[in-house]
N, C-alpha and C. Protein backbone atom coordinates (compact mmCIF):
# COMPACT_ATOMS: atom_id res chain seq x y z
N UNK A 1 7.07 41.49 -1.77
CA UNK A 1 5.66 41.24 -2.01
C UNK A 1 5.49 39.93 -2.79
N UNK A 2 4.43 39.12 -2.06
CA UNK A 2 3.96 37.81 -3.04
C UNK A 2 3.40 38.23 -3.97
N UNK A 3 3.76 37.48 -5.34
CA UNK A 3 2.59 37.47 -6.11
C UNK A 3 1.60 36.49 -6.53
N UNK A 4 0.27 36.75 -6.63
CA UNK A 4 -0.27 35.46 -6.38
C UNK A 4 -1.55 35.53 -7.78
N UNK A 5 -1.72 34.15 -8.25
CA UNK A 5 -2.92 34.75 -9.23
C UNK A 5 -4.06 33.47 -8.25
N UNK A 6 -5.16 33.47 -8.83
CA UNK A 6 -6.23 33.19 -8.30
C UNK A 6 -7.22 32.13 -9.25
N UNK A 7 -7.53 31.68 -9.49
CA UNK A 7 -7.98 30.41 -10.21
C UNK A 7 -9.38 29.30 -9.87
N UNK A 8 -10.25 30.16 -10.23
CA UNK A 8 -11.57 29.50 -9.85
C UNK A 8 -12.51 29.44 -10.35
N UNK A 9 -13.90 28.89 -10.79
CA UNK A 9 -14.56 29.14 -11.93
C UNK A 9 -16.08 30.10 -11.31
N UNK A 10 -16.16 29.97 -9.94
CA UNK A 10 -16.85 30.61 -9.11
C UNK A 10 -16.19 32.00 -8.86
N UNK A 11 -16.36 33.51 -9.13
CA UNK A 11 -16.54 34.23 -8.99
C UNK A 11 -16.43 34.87 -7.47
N UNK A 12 -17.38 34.36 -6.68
CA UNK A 12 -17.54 34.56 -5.52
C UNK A 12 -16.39 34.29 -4.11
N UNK A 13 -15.87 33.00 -4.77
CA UNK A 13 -14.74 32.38 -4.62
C UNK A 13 -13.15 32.65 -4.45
N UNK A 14 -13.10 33.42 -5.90
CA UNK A 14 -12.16 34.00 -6.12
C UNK A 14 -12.27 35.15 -5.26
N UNK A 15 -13.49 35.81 -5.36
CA UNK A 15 -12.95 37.53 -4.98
C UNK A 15 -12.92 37.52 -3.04
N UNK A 16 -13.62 35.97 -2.63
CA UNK A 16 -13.16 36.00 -1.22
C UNK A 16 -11.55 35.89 -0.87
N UNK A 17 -10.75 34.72 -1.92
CA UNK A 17 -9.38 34.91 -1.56
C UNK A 17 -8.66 35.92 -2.04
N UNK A 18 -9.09 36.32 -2.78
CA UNK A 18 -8.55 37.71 -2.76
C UNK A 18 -8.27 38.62 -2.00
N UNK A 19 -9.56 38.84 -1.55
CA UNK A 19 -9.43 39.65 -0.29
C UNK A 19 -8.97 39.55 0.73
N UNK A 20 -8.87 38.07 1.27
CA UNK A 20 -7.89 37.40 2.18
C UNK A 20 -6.72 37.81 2.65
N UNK A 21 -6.07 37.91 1.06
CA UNK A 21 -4.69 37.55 0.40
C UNK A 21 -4.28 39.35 0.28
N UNK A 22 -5.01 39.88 0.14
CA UNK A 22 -4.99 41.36 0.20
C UNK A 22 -4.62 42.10 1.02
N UNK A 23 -5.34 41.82 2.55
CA UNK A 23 -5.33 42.35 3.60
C UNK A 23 -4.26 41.51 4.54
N UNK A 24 -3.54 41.18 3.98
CA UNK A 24 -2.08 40.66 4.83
C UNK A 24 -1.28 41.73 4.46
N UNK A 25 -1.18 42.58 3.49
CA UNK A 25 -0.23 43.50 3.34
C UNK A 25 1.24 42.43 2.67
N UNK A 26 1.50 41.61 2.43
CA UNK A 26 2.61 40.61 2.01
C UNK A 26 2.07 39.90 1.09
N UNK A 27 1.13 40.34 0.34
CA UNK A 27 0.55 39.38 -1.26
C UNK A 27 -0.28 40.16 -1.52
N UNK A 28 0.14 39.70 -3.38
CA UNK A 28 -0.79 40.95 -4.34
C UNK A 28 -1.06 40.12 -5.47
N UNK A 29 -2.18 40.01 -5.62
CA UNK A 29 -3.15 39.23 -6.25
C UNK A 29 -2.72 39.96 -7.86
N UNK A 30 -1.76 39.30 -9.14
CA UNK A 30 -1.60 40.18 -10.40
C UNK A 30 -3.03 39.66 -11.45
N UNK A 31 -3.86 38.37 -10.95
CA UNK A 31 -4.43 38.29 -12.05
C UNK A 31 -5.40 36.59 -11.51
N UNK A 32 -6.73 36.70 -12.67
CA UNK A 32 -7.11 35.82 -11.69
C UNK A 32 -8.00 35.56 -13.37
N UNK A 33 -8.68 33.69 -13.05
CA UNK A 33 -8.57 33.20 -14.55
C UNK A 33 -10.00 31.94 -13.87
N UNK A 34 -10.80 31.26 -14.75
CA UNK A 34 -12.09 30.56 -14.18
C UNK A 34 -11.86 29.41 -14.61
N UNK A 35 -10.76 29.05 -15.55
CA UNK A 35 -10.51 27.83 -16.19
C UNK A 35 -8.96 27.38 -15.76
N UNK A 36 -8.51 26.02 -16.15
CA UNK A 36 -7.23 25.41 -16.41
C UNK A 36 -6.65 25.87 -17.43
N UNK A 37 -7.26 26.34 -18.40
CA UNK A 37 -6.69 27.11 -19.86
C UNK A 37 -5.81 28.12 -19.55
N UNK A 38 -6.87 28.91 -19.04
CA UNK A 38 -6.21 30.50 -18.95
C UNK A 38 -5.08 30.62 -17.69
N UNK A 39 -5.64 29.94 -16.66
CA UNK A 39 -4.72 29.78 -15.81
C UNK A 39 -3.13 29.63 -16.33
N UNK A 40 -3.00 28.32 -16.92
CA UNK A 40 -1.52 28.64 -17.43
C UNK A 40 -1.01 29.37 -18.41
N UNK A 41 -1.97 30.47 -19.10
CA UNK A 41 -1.79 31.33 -20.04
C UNK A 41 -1.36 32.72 -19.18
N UNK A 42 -2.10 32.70 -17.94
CA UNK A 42 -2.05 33.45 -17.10
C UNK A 42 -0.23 33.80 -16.70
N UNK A 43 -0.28 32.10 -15.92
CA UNK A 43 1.19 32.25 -15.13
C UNK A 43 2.32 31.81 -16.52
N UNK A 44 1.98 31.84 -17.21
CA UNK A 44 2.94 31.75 -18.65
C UNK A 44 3.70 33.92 -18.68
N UNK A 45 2.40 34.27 -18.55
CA UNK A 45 2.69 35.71 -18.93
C UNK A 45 2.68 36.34 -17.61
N UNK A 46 2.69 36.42 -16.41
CA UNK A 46 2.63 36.85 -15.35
C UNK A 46 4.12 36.27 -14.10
N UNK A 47 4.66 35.05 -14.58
CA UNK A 47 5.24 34.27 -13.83
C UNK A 47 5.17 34.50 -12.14
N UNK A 48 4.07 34.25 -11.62
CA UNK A 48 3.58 34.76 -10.39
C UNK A 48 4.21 34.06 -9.53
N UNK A 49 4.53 34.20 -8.23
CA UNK A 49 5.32 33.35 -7.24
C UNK A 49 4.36 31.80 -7.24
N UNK A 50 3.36 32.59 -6.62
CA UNK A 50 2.48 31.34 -6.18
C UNK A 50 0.60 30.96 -7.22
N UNK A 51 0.38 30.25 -7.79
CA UNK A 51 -1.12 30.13 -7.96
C UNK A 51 -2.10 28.97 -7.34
N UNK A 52 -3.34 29.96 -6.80
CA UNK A 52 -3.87 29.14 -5.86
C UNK A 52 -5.51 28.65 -6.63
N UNK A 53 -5.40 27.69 -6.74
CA UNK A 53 -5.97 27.03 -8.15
C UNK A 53 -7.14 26.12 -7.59
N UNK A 54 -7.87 25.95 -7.93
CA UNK A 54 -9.44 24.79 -8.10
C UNK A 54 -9.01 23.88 -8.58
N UNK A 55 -9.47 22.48 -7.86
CA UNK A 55 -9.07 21.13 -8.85
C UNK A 55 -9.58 21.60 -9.79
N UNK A 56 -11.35 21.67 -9.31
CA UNK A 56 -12.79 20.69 -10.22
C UNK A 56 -12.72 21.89 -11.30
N UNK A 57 -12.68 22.09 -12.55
CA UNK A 57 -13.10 23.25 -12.97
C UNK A 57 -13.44 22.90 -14.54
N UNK A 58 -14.16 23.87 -15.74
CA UNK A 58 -13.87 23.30 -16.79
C UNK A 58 -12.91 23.72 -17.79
N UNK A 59 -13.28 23.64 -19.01
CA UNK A 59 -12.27 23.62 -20.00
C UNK A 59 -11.06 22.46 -19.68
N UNK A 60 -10.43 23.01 -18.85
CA UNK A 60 -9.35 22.44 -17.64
C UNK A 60 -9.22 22.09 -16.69
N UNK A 61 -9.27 20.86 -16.02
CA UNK A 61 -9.09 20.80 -14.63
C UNK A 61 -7.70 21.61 -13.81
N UNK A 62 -7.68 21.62 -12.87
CA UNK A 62 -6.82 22.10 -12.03
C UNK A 62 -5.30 21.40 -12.00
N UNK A 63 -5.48 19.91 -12.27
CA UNK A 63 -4.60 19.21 -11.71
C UNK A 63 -3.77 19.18 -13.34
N UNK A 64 -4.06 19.01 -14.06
CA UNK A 64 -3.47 19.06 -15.53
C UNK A 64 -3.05 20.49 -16.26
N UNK A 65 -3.65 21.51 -15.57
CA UNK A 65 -3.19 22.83 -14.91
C UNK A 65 -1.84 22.91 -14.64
N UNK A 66 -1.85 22.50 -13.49
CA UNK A 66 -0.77 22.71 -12.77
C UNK A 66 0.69 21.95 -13.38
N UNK A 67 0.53 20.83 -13.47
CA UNK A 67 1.54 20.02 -14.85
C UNK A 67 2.16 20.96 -15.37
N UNK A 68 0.88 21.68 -16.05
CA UNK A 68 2.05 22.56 -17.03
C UNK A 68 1.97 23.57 -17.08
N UNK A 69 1.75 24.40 -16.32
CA UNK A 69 2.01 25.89 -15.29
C UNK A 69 3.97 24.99 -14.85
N UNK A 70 4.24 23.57 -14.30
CA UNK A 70 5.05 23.80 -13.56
C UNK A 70 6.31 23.87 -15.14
N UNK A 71 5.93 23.14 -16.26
CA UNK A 71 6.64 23.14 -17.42
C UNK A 71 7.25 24.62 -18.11
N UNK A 72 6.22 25.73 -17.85
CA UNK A 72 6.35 26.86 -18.50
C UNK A 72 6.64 27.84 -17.77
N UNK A 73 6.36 27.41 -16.40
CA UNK A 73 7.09 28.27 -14.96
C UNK A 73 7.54 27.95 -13.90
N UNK A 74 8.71 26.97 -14.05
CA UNK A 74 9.18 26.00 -13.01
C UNK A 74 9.12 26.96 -11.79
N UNK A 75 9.58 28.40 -11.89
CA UNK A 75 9.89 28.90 -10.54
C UNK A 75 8.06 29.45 -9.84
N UNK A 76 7.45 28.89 -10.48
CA UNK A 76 5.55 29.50 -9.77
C UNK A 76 5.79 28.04 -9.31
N UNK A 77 5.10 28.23 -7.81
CA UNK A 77 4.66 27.26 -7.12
C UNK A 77 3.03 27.22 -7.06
N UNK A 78 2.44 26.34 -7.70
CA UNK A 78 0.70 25.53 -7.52
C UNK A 78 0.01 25.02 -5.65
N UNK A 79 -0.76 25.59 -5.59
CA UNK A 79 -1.31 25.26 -4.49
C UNK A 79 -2.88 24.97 -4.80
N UNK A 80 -3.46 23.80 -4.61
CA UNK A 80 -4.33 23.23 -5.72
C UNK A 80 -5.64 23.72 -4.03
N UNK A 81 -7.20 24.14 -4.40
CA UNK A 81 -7.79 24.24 -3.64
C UNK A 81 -9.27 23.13 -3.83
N UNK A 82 -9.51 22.71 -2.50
CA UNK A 82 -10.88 21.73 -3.09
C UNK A 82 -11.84 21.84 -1.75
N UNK A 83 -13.09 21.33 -2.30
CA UNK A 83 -13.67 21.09 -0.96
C UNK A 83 -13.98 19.49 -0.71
N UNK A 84 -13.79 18.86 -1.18
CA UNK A 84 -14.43 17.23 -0.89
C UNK A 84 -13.03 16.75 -1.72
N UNK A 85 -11.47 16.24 -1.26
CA UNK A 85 -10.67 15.91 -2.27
C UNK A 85 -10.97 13.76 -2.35
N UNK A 86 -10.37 13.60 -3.39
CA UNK A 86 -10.69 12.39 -3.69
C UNK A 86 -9.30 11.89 -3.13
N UNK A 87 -8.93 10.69 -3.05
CA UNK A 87 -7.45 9.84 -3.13
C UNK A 87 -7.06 10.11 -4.49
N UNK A 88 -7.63 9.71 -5.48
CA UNK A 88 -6.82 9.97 -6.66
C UNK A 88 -6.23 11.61 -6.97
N UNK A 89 -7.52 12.52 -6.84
CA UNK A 89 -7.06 13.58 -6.59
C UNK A 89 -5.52 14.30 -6.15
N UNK A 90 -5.74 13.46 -4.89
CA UNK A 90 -4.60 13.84 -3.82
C UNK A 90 -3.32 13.05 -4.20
N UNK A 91 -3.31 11.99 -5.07
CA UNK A 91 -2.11 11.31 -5.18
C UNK A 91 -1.56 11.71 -6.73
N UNK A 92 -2.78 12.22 -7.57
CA UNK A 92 -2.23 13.07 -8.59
C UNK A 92 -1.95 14.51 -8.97
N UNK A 93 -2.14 15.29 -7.78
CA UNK A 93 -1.49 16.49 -7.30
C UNK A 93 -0.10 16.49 -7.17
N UNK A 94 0.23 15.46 -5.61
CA UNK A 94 1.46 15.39 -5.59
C UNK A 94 2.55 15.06 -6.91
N UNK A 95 1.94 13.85 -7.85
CA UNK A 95 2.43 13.94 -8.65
C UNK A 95 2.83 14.90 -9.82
N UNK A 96 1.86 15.70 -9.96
CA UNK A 96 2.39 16.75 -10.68
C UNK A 96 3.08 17.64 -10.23
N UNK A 97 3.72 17.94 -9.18
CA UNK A 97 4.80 18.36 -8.59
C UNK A 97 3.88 19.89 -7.67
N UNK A 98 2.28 19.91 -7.20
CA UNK A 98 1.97 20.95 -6.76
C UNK A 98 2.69 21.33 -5.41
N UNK A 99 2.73 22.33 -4.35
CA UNK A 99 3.60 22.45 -3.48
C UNK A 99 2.25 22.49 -2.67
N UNK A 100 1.03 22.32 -2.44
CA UNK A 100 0.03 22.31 -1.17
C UNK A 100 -1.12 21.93 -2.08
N UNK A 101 -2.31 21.33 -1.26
CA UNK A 101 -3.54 21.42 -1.44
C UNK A 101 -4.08 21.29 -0.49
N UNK A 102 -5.35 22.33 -0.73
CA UNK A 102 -5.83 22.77 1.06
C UNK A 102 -7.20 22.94 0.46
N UNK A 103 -8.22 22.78 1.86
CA UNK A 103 -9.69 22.69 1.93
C UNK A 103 -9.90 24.35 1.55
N UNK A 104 -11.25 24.20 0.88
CA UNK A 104 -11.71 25.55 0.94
C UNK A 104 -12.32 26.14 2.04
N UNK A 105 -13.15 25.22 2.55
CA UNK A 105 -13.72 25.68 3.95
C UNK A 105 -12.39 25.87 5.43
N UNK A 106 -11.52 26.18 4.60
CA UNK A 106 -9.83 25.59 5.88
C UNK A 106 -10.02 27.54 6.90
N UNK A 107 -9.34 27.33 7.08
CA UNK A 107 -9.24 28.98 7.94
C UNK A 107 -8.49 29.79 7.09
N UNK A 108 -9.14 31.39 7.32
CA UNK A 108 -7.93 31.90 6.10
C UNK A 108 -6.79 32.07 6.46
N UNK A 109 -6.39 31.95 7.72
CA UNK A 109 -4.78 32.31 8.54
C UNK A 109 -4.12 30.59 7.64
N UNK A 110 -5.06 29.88 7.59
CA UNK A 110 -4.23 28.64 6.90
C UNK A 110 -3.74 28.88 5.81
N UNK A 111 -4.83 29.89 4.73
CA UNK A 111 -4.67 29.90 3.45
C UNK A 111 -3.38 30.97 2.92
N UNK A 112 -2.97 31.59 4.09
CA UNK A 112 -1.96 32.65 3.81
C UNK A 112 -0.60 32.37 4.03
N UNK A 113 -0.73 31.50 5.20
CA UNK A 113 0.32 30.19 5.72
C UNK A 113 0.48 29.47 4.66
N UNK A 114 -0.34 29.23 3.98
CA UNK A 114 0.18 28.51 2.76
C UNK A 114 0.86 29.20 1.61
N UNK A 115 0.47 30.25 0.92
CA UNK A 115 1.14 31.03 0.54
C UNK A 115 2.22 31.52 0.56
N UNK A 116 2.39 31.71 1.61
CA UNK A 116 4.08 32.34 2.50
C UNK A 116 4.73 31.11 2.28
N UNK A 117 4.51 29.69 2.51
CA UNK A 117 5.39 28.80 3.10
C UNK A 117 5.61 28.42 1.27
N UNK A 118 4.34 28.51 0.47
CA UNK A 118 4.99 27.67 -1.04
C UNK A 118 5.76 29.14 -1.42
N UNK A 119 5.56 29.94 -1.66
CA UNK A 119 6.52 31.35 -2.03
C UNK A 119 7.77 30.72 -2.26
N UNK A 120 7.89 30.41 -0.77
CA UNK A 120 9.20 30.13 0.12
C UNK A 120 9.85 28.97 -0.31
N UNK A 121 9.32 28.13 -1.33
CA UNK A 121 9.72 26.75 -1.60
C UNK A 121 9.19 25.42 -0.92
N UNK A 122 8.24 25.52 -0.26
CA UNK A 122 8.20 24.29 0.83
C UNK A 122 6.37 23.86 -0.01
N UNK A 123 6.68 22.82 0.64
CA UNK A 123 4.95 21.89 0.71
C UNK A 123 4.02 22.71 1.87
N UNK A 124 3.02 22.33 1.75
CA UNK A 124 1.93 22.51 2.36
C UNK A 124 0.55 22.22 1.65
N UNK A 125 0.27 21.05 3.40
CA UNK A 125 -0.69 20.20 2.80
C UNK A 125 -2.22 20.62 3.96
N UNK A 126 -3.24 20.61 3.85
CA UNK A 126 -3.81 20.71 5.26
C UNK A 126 -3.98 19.32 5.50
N UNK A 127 -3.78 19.54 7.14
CA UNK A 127 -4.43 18.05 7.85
C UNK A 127 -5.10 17.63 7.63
N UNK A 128 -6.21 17.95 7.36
CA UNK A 128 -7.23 16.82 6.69
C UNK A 128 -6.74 16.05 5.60
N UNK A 129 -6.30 16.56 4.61
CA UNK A 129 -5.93 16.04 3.22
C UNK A 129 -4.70 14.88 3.59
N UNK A 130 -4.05 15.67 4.45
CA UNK A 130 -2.81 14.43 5.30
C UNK A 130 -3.57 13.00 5.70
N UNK A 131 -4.71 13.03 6.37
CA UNK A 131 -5.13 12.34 6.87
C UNK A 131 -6.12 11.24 5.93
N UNK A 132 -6.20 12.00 4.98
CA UNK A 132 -7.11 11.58 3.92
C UNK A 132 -5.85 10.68 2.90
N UNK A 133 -4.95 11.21 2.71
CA UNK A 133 -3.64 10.35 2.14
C UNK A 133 -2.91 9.55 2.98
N UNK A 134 -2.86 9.51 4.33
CA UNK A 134 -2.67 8.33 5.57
C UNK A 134 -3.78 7.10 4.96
N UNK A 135 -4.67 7.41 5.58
CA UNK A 135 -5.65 6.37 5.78
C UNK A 135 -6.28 5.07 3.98
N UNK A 136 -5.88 6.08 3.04
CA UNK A 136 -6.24 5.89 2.02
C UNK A 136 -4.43 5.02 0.90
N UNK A 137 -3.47 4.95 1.79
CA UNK A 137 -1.47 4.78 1.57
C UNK A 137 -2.29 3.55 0.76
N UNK A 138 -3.00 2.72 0.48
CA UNK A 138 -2.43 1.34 -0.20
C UNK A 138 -2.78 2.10 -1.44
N UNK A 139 -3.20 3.13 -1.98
CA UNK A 139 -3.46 3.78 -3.73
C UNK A 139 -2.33 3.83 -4.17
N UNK A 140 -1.07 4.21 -3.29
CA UNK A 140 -0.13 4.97 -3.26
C UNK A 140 1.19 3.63 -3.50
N UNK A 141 2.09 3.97 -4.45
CA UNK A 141 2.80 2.75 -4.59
C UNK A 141 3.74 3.09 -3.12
N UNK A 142 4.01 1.73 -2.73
CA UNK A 142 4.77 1.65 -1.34
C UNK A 142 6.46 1.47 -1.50
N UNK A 143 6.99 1.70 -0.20
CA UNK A 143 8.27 1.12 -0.37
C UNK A 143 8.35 0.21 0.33
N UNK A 144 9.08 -1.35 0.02
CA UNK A 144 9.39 -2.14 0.83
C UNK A 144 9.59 -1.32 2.04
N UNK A 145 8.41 -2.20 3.22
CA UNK A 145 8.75 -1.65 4.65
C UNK A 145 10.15 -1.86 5.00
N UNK A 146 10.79 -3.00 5.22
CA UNK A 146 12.53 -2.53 4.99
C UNK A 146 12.95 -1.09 5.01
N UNK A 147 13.13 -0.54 3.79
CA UNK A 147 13.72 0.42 3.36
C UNK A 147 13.01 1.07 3.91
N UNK A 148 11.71 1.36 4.29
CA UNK A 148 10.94 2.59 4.93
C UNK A 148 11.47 2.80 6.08
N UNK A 149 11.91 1.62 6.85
CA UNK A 149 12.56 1.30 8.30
C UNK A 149 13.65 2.22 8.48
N UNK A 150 14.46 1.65 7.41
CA UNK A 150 15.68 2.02 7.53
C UNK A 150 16.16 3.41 7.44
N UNK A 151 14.84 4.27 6.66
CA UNK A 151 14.89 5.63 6.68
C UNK A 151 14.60 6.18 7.59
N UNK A 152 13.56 5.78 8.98
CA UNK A 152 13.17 6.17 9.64
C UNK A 152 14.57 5.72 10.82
N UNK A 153 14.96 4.88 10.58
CA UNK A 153 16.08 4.82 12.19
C UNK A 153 17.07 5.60 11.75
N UNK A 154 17.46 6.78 10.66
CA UNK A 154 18.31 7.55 10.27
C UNK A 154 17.94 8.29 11.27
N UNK A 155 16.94 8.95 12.22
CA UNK A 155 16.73 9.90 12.81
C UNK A 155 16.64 9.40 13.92
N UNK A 156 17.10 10.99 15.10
CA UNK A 156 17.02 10.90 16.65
C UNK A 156 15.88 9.95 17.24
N UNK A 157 15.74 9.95 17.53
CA UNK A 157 14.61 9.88 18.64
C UNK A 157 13.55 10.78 18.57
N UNK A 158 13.68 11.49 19.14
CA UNK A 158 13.10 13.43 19.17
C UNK A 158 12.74 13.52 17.59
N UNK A 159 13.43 13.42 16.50
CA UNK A 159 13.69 13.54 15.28
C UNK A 159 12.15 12.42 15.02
N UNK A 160 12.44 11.21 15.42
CA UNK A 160 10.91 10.09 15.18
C UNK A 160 9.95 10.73 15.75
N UNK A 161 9.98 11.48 17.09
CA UNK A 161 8.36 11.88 17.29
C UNK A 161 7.94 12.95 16.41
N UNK A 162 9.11 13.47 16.09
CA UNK A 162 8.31 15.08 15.72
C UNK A 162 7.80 14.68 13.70
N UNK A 163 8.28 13.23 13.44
CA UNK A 163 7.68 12.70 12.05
C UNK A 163 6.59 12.32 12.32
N UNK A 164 6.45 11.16 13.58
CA UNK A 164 5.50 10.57 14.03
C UNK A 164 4.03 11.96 13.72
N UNK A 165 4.05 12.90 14.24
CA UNK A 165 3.24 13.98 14.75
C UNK A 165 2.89 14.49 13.39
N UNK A 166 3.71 14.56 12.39
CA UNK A 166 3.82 15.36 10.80
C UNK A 166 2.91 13.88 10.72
N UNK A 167 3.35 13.25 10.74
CA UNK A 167 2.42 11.70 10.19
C UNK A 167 0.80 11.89 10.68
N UNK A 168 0.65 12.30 11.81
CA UNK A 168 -0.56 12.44 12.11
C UNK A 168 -1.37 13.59 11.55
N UNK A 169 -0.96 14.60 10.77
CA UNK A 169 -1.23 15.56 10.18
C UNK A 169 -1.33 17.21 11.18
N UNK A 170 -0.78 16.95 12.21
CA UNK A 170 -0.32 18.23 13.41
C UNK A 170 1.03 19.49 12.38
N UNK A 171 0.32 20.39 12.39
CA UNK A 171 0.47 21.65 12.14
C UNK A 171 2.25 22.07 12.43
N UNK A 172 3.03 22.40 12.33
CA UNK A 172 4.11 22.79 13.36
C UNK A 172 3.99 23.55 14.79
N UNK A 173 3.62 24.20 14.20
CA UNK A 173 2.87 25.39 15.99
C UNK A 173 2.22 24.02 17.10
N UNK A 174 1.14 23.16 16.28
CA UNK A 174 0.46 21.92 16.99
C UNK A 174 2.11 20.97 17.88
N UNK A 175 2.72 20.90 17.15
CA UNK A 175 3.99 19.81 17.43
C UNK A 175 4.58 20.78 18.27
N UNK A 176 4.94 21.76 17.96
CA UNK A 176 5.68 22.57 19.16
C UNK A 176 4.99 22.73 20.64
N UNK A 177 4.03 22.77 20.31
CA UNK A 177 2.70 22.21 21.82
C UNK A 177 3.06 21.40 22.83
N UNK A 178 2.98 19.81 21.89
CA UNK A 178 2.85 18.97 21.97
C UNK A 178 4.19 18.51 22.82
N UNK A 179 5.18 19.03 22.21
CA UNK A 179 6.61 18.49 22.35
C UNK A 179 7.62 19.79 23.52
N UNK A 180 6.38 20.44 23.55
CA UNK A 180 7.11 21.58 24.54
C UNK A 180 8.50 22.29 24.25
N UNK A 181 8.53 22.53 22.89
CA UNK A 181 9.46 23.11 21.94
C UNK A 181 9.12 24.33 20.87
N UNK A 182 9.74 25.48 20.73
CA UNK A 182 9.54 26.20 19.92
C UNK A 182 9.05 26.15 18.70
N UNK A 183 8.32 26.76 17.56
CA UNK A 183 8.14 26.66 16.33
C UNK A 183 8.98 26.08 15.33
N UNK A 184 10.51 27.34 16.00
CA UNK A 184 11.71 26.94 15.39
C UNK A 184 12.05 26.61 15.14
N UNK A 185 12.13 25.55 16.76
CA UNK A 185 12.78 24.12 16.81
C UNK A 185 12.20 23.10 16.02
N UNK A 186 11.09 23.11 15.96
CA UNK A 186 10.25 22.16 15.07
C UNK A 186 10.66 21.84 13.51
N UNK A 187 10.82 24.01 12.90
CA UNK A 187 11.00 23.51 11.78
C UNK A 187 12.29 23.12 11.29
N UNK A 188 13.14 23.52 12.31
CA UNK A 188 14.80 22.62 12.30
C UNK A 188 14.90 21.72 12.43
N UNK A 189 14.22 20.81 12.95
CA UNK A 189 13.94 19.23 12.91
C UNK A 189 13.19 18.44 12.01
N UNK A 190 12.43 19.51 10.90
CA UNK A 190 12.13 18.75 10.03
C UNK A 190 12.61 19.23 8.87
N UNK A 191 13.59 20.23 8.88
CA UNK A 191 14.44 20.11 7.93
C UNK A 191 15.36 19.10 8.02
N UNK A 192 15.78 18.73 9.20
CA UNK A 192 16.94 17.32 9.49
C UNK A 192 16.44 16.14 8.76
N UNK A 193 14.76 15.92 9.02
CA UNK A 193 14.22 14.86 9.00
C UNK A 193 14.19 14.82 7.33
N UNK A 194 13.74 15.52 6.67
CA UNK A 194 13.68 15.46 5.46
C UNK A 194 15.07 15.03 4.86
N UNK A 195 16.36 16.19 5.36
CA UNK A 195 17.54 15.66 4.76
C UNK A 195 17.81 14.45 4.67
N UNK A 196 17.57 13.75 6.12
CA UNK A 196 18.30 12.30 6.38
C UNK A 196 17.54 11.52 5.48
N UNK A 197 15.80 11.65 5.57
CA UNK A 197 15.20 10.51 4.61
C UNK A 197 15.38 10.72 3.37
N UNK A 198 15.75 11.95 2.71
CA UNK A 198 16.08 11.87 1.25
C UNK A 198 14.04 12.53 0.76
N UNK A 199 13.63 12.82 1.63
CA UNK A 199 12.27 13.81 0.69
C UNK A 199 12.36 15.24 0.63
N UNK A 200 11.37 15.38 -0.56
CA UNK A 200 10.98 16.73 -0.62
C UNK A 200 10.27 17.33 0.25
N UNK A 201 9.62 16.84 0.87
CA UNK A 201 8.71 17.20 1.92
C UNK A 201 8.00 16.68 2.46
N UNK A 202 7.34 17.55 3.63
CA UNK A 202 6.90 16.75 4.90
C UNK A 202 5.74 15.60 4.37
N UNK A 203 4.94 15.40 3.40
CA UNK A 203 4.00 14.66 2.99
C UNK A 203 4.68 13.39 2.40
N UNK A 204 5.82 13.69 1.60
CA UNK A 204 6.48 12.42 1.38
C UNK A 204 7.06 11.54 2.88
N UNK A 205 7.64 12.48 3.73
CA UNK A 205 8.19 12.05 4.84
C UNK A 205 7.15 11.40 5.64
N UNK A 206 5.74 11.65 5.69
CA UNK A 206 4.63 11.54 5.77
C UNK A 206 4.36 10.16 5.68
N UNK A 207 4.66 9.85 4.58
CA UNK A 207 4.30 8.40 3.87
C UNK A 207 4.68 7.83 4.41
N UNK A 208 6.24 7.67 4.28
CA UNK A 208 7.44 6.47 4.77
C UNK A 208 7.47 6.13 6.20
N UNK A 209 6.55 7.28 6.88
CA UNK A 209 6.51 7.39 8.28
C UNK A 209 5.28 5.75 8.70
N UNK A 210 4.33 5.93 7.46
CA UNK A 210 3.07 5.19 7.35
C UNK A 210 4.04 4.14 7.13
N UNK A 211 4.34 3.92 6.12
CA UNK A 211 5.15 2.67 5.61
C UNK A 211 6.01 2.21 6.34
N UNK A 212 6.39 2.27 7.84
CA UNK A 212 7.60 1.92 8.37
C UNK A 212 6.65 1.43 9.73
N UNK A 213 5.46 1.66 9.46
CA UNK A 213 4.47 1.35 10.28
C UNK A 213 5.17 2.47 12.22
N UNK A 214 5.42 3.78 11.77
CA UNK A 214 5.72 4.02 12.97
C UNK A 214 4.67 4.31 13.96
């Protein structure tokens, strides 16, 4: 069973993902908090797998939240939630080491997918927000295209489209479509892809993909 706490200053909000998160039968909501305060007071005393958190909020924002939720519970993974995200937003998430940030208006099969996959250790970002950190890369310090190059010809062929496609912000299930290949296969190829480039995940791989101008 996941455990998950809940983090929103809206009421209404909260008790929709809840219920979400409920009726999967594979996550159990231990505790749920309206501020950045309590939140990490929360997962301080709860050490919950996953918390699915509000940037905008008061006392505390979300994102300074999560910082130090990750200080006092390295093993809880942050999944930051917004509806309008900014670039800075999105480039100081990643930095604080959150493992997703996803739209509120997103689908809830997304929002549970997300859950399962940060549990699990991995990123998860929604496409939009991908697309919103594509288009927005010069905020973002770069790597000499060089070296971006050179990370990207580490991989197949097959291995470049299926980044190319993560670059465009396509789903795995979307790439397995696309590429007339299993789920599976997909996510075995971007475990390769990650190894060879040296990221944590598909959003960093994401970048370098931008930066290598593929």
């Amino acid at each position: 069973m996941i455990t998950v706490c809940v983090v929103d200053d809206e009421v209404l909000v909260r008790s929709g993902i809840r219920s979400i998160l409920e009726q999967t039968g594979d996550a159990k909501v231990v505790g749920e908090a309206s501020n950045g305060v309590d939140a990490v007071e929360m997962a301080r005393l709860h050490k919950p797998d996953v918390v699915m958190m509000d940037i905008t909020m008061p006392v505390m924002d979300g994102i300074t939240a999560a910082r130090r939720i990750h200080q006092i519970a390295p093993t809880t993974s942050v999944v930051l939630l917004t509806t309008s995200p900014t670039d800075n937003q999105v480039r100081q998430g990643i930095r604080a080491g959150v493992a997703g940030i996803l739209l509120k208006n997103g689908d809830p099969h997304e929002l549970m997918t997300a859950v399962r996959a940060a549990a699990a250790g991995h990123a998860v970002v929604s496409p939009a927000v991908t697309r919103l950190l594509l288009k927005r890369i010069e905020l973002i310090e770069r790597e000499p295209l060089d070296e971006a190059r050179s990370l990207v010809n580490r991989l197949s062929k097959r291995e470049q489209e299926v980044l190319w496609l993560v670059a465009k912000g396509f789903c795995n299930l979307q790439i397995g479509r696309k590429l007339y290949v299993s789920e599976g296969a997909v996510k075995a190829h971007i475990s390769k892809i990650l190894m060879k480039m040296n990221c944590d995940n598909r959003v960093q791989a994401a970048i370098v993909a931008y930066q290598a101008q593929l």
